[in-house]
PDB file of N, CA and C in Angstrom:
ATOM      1  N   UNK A   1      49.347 -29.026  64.796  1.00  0.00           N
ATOM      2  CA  UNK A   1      48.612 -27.914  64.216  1.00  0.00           C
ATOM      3  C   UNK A   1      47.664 -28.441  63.149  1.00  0.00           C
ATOM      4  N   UNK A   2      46.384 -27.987  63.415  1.00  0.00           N
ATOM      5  CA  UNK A   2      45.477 -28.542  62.209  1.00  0.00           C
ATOM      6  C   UNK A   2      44.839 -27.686  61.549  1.00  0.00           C
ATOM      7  N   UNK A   3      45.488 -27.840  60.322  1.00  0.00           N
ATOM      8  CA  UNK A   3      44.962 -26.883  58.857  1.00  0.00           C
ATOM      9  C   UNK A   3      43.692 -26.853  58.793  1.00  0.00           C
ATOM     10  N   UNK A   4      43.052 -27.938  58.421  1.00  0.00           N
ATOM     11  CA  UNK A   4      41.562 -28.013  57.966  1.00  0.00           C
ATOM     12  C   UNK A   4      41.244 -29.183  58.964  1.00  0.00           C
ATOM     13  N   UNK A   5      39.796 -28.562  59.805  1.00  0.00           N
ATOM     14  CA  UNK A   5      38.614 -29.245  60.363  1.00  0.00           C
ATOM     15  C   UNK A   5      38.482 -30.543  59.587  1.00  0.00           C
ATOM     16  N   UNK A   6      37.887 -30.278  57.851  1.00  0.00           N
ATOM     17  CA  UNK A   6      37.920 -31.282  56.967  1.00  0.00           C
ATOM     18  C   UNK A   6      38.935 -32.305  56.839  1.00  0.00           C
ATOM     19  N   UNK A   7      39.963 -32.323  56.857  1.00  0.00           N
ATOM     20  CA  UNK A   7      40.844 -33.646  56.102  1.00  0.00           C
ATOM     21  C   UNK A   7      41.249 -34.184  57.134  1.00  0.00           C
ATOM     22  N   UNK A   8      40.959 -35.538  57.641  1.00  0.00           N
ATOM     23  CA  UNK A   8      41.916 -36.224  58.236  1.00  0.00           C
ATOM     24  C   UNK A   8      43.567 -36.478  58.104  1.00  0.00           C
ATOM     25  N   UNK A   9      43.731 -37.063  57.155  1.00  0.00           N
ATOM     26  CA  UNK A   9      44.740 -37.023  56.161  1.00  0.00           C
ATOM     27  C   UNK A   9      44.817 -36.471  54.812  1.00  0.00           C
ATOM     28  N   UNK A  10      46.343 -36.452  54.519  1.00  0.00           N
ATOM     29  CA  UNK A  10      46.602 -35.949  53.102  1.00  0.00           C
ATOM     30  C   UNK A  10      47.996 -36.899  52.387  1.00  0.00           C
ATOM     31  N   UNK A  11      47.814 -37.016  51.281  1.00  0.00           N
ATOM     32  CA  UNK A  11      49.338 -37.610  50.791  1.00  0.00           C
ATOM     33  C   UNK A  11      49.240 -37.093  49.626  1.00  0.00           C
ATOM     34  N   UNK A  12      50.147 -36.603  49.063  1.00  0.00           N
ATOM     35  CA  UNK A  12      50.648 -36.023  47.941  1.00  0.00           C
ATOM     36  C   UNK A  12      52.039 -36.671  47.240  1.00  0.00           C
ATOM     37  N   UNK A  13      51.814 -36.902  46.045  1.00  0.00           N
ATOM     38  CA  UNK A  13      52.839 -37.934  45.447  1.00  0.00           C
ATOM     39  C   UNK A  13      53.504 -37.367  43.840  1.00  0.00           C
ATOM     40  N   UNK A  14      55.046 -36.560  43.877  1.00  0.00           N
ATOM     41  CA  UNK A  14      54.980 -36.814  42.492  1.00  0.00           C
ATOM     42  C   UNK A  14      55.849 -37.321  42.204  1.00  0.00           C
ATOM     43  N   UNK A  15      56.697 -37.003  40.552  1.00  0.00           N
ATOM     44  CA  UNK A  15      57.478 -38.198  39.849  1.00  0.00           C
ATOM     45  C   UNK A  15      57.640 -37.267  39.247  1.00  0.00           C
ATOM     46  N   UNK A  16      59.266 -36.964  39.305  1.00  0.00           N
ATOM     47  CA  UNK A  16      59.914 -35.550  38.124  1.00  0.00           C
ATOM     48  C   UNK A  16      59.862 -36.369  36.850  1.00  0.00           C
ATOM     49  N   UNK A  17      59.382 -37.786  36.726  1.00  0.00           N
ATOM     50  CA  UNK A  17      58.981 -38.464  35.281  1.00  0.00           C
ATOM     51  C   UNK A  17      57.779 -38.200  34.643  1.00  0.00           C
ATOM     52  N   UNK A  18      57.057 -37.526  35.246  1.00  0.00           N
ATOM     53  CA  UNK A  18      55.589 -37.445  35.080  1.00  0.00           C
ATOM     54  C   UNK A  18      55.058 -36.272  35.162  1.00  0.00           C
ATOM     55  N   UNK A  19      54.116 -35.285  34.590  1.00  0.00           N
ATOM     56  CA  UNK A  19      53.501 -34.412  33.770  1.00  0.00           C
ATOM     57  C   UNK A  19      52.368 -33.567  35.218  1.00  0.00           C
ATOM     58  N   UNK A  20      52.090 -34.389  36.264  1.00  0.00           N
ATOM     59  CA  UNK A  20      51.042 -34.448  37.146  1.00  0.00           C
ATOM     60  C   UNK A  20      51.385 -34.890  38.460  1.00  0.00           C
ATOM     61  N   UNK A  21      51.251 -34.123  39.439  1.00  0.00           N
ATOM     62  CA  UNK A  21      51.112 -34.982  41.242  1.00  0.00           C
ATOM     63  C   UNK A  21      50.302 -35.743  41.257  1.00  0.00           C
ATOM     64  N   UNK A  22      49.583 -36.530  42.417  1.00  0.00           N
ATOM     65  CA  UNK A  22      48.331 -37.251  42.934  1.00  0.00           C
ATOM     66  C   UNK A  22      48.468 -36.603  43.899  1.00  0.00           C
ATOM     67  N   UNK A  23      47.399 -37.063  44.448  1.00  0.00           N
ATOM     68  CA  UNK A  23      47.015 -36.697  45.752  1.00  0.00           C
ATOM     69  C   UNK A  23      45.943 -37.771  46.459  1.00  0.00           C
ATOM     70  N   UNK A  24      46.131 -37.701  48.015  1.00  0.00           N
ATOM     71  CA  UNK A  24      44.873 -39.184  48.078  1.00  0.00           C
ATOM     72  C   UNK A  24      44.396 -37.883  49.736  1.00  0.00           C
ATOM     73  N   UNK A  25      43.053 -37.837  49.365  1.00  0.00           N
ATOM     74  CA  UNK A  25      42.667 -37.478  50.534  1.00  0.00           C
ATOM     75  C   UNK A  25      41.999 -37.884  51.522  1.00  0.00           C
ATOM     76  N   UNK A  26      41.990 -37.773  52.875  1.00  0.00           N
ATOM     77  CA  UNK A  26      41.119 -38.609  53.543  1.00  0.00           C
ATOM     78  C   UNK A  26      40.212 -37.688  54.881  1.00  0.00           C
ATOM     79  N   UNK A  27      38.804 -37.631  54.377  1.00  0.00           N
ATOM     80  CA  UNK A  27      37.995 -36.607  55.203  1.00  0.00           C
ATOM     81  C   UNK A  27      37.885 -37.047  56.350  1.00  0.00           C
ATOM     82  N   UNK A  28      37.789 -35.940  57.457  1.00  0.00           N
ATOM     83  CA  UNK A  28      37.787 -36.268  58.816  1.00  0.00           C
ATOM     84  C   UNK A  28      35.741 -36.596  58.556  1.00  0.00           C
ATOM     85  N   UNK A  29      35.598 -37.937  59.425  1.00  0.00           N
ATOM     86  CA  UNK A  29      34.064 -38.285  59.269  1.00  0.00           C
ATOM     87  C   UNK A  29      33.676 -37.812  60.348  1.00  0.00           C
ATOM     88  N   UNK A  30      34.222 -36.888  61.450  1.00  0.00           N
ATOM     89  CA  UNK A  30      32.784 -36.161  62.062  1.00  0.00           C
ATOM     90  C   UNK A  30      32.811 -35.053  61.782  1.00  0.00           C
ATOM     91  N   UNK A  31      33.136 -34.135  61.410  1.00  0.00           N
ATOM     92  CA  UNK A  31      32.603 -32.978  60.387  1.00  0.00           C
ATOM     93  C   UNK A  31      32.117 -33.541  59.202  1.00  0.00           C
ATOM     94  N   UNK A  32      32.292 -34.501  58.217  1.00  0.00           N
ATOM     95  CA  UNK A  32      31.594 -35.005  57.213  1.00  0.00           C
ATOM     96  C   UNK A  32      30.124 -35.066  57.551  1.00  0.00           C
ATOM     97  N   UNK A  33      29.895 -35.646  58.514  1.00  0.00           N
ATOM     98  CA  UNK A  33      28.579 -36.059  59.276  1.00  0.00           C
ATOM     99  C   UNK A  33      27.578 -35.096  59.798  1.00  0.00           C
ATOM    100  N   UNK A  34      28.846 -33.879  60.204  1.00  0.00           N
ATOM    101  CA  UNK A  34      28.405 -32.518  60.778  1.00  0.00           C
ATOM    102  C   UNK A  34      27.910 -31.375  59.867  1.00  0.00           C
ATOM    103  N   UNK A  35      28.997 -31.568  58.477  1.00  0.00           N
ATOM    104  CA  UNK A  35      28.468 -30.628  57.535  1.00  0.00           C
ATOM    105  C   UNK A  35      27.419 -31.637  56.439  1.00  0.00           C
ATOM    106  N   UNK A  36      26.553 -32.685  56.436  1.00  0.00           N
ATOM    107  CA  UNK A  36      25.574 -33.232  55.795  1.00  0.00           C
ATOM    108  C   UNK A  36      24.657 -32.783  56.673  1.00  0.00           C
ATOM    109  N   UNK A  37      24.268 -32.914  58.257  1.00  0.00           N
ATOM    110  CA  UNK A  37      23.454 -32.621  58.704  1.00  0.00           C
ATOM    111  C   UNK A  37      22.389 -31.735  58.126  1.00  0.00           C
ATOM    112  N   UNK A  38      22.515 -30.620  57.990  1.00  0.00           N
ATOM    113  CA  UNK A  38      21.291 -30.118  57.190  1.00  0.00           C
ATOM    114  C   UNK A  38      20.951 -29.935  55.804  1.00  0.00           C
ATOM    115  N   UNK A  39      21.931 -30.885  55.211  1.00  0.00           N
ATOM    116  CA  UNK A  39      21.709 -30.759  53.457  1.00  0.00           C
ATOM    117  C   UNK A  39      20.557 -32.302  53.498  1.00  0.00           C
ATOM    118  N   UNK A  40      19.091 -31.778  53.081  1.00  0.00           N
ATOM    119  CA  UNK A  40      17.940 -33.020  53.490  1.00  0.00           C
ATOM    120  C   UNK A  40      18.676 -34.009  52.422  1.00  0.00           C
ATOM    121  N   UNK A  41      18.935 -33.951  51.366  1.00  0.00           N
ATOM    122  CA  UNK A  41      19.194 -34.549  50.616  1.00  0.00           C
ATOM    123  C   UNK A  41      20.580 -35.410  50.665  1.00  0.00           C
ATOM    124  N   UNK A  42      21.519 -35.469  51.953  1.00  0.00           N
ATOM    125  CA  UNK A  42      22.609 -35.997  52.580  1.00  0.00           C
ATOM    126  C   UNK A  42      22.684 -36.069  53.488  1.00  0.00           C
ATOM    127  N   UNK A  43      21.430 -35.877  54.527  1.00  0.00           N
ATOM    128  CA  UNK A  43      21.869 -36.139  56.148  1.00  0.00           C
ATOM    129  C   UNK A  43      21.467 -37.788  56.298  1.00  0.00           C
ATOM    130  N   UNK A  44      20.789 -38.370  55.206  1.00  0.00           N
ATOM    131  CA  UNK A  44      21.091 -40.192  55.475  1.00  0.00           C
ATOM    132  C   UNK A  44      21.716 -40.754  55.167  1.00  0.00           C
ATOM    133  N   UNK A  45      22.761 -40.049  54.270  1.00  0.00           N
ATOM    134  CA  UNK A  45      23.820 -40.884  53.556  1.00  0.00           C
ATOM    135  C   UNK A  45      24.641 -41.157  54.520  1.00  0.00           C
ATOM    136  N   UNK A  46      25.181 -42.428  54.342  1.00  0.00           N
ATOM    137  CA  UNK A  46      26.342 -43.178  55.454  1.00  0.00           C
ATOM    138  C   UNK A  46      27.816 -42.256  54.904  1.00  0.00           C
ATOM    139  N   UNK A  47      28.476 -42.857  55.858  1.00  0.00           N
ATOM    140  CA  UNK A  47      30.148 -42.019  55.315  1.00  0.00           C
ATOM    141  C   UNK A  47      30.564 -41.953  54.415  1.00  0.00           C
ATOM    142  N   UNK A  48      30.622 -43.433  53.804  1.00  0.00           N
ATOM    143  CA  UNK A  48      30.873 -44.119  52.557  1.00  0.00           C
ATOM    144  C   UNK A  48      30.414 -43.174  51.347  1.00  0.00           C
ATOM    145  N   UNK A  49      28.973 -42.984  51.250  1.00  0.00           N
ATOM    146  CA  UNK A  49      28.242 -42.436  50.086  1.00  0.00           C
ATOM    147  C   UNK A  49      28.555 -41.552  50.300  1.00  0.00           C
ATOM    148  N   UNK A  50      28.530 -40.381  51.445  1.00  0.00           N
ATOM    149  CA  UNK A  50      29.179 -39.253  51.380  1.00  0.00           C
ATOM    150  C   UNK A  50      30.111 -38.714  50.538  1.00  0.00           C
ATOM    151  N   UNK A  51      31.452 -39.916  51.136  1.00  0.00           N
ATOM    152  CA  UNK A  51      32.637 -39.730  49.898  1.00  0.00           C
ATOM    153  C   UNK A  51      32.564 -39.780  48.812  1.00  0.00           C
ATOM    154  N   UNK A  52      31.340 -40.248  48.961  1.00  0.00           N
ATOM    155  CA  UNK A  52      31.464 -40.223  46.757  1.00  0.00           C
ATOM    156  C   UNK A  52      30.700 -39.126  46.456  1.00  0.00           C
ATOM    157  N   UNK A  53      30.148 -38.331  47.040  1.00  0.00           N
ATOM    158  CA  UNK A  53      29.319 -36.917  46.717  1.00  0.00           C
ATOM    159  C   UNK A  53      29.891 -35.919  46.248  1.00  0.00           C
ATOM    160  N   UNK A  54      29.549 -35.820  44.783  1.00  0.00           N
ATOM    161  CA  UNK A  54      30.202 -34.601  43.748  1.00  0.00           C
ATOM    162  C   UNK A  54      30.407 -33.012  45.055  1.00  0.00           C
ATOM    163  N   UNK A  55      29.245 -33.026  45.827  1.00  0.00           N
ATOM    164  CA  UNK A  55      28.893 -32.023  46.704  1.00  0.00           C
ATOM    165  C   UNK A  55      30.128 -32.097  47.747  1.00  0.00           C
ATOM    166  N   UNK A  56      30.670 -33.106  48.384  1.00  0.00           N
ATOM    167  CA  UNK A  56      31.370 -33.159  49.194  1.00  0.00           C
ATOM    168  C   UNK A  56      32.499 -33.082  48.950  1.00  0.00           C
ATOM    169  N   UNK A  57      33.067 -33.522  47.636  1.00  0.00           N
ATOM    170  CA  UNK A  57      34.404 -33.138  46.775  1.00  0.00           C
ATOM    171  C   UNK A  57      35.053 -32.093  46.619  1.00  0.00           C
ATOM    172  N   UNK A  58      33.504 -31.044  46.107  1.00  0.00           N
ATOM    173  CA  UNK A  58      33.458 -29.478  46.080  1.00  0.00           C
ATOM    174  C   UNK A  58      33.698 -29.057  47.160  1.00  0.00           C
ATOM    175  N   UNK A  59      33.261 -29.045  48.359  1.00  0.00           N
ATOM    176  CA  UNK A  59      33.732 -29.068  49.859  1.00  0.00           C
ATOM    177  C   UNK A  59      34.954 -29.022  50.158  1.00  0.00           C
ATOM    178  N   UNK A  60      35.328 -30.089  50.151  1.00  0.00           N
ATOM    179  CA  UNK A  60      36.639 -30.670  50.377  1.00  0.00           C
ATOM    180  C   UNK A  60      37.959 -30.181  49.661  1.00  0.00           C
ATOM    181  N   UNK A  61      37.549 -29.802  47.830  1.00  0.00           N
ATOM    182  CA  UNK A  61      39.000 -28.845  47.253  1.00  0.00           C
ATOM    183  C   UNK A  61      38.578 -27.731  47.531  1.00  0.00           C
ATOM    184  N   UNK A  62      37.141 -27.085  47.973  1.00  0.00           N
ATOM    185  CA  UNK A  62      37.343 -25.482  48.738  1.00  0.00           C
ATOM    186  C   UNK A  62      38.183 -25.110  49.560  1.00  0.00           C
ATOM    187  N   UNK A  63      38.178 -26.204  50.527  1.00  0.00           N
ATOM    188  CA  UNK A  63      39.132 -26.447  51.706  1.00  0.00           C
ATOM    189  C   UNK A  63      40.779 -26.418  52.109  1.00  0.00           C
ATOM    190  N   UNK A  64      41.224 -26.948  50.414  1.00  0.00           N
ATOM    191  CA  UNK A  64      42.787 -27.141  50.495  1.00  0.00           C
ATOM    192  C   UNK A  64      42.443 -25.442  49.818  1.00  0.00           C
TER     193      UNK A  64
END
């Protein structure tokens, strides 16, 4: 069953020692690719740069 189009993976990590979870996410790259397509300003960015896009972050915690 797949939650979100977006995430390939997910891991979530906590520590009843610690104040905070983590989390490590990992975007599925052909919807990444699919939802840059018409943003002009991200349809050349490679996968890589993608992931680092404040824009795609926002995306991505809309998502969870």
């Amino acid at each position: 069953m797949c939650l979100s189009q977006a995430i390939a993976q997910c891991l979530v990590y906590g520590d009843s020692l610690k104040n905070a979870c983590v989390s490590v996410i990992v975007p599925e790259e052909d919807w990444v690719m699919k939802w840059a397509q018409p943003k002009e300003n991200l349809s050349t960015q490679s996968f890589k740069e993608l992931c680092e896009s404040d824009d795609l972050r926002r995306e991505i915690s809309a998502e969870m």
